[in-house]
Protein backbone atom coordinates (compact mmCIF):
# COMPACT_ATOMS: atom_id res chain seq x y z
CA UNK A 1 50.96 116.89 161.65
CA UNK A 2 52.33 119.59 159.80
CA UNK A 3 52.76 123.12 161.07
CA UNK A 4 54.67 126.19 159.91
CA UNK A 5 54.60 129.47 161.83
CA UNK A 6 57.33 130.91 163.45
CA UNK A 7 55.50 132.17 166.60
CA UNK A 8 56.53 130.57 169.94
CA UNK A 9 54.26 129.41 172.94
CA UNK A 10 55.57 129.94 176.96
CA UNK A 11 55.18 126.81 178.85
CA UNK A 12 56.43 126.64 182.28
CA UNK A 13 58.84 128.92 181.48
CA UNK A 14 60.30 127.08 178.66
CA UNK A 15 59.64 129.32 175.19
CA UNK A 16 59.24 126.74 172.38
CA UNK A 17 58.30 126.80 168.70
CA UNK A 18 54.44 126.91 167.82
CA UNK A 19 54.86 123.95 165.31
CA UNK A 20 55.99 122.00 168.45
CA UNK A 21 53.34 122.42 170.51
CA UNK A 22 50.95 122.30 167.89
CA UNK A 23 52.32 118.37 166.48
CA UNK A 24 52.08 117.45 170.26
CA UNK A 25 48.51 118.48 171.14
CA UNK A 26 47.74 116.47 167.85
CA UNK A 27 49.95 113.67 168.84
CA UNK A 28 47.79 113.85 172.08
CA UNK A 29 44.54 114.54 171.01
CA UNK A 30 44.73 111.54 168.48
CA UNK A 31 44.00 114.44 165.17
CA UNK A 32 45.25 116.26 163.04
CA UNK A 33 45.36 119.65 163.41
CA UNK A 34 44.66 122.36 160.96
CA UNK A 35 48.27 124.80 160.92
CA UNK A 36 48.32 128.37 161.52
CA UNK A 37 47.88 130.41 158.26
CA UNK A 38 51.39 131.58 157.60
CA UNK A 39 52.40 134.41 155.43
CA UNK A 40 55.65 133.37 152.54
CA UNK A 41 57.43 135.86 154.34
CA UNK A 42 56.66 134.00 157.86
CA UNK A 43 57.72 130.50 155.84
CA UNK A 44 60.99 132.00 154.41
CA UNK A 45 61.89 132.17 158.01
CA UNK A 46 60.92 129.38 159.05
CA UNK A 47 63.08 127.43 156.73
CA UNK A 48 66.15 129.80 156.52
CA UNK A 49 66.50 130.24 160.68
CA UNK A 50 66.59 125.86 160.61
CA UNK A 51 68.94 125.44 157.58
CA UNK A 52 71.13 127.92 159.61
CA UNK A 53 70.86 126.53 162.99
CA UNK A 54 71.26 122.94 161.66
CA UNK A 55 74.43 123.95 159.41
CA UNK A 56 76.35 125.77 162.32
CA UNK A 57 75.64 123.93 166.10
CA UNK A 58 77.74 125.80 168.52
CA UNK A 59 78.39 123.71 171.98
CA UNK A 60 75.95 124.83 174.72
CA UNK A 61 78.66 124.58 177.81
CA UNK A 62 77.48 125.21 181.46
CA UNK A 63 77.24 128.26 182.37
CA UNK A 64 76.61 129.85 186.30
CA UNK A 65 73.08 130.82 185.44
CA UNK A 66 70.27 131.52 182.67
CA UNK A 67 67.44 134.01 183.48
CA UNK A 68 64.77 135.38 181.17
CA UNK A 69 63.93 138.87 182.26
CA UNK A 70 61.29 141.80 180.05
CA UNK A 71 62.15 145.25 179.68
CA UNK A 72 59.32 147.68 180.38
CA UNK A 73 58.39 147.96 176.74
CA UNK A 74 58.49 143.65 176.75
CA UNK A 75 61.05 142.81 175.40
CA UNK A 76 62.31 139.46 176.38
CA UNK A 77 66.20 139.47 177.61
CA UNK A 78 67.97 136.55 178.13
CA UNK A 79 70.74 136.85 180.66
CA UNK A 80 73.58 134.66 181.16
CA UNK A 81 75.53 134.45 184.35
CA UNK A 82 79.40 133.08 184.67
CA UNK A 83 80.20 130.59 187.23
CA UNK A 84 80.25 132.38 190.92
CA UNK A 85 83.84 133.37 191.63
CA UNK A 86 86.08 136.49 191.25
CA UNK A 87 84.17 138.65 194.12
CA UNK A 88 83.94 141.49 191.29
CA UNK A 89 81.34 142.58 189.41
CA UNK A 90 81.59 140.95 186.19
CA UNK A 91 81.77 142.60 182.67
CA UNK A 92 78.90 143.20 180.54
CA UNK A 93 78.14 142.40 177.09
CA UNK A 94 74.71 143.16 174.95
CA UNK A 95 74.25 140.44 172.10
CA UNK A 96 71.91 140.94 169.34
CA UNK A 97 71.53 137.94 167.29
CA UNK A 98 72.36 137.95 163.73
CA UNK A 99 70.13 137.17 160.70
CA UNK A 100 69.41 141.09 159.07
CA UNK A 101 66.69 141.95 161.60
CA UNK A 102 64.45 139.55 159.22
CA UNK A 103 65.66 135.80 161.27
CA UNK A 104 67.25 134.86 163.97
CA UNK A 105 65.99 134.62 167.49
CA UNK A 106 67.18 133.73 171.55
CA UNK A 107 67.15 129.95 170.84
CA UNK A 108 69.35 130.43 167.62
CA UNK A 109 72.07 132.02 169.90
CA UNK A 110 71.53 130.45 173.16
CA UNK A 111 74.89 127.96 172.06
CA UNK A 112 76.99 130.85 171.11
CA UNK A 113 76.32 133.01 174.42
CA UNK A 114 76.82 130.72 176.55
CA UNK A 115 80.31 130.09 174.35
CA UNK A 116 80.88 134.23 175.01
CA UNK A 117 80.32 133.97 178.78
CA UNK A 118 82.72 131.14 179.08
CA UNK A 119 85.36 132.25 177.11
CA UNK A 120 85.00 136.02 178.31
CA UNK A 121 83.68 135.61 182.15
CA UNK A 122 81.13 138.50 181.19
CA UNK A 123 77.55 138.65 181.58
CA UNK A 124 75.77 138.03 178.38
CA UNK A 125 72.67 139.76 177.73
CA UNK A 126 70.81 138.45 174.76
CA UNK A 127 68.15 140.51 173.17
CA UNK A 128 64.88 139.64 171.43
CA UNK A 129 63.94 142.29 169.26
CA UNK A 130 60.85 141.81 166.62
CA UNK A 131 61.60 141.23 163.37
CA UNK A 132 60.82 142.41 159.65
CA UNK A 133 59.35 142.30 157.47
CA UNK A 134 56.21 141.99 160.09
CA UNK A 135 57.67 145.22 161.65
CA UNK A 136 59.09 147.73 159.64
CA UNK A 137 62.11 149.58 160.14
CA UNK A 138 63.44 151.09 162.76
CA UNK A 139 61.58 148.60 165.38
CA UNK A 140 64.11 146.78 165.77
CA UNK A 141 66.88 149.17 166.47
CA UNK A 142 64.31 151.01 168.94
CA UNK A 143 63.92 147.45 170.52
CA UNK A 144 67.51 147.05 171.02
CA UNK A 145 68.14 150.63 172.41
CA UNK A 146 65.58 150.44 174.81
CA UNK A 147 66.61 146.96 175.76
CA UNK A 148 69.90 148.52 175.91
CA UNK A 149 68.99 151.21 178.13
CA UNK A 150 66.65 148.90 180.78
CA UNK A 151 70.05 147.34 180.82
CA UNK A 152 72.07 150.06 181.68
């Protein structure tokens, strides 16, 4: 089965790539399923965001806890916890991914958060944010400000 689209499907509170799920239903189903449409844009992606994430692999260490939280506008927030211990409230730190607000995503930086919340002791709190070209400019600077400001 072949797939390319760089949309994600929830499962049990796991987030995990559309081409996934959609090989595994086939694999299931005993067919072979027709993939998404996907635009070159949507492709470009696709194959950048691996090639990136396959190049540099950043250790995923333990951390004290991982929750997925939403802003009120929806935005998905990924919050990292350091181990219990200290009796202080921790230090906070707001990660937007990289990629040029056209790749990148939670997954791509779950490694290197979990890296800054060991090595800092902060909380981490990683930001989704939608991405061009499918959404022009400034959505994804208003996503991260009002991610920023739920935060806060």
């Amino acid at each position: 089965v072949s797939a390319v689209a760089c949309h994600s499907v929830r499962i049990k509170g796991f987030r995990l790539p559309y081409y996934v799920i959609h090989a595994s239903i086939g694999k299931v189903l005993g067919i072979v399923l027709t993939p998404l449409p996907a635009s070159p844009s949507q492709i470009a992606r696709f194959r950048a965001f691996n090639a990136l994430t396959q190049r540099t692999q950043y250790a995923r260490p333990a951390v004290g806890e991982v929750r997925e939280v939403y802003t009120t506008g929806g935005r998905a927030v990924r919050l990292y916890y350091p181990e219990a211990g200290g009796g202080q409230a921790p230090a906070g730190l707001v990660w937007y991914h990289g990629g040029g607000w056209i790749i990148g995503s939670l997954d791509g930086s779950d490694g290197l958060c979990r890296q800054l919340v060991k090595l800092t002791g902060a909380v981490v709190a990683s930001v989704d944010y939608r991405l061009a070209p499918e959404h022009q400019f400034p959505t994804a600077h208003e996503d991260c400000r009002e991610a920023t400001e739920w935060l806060w």
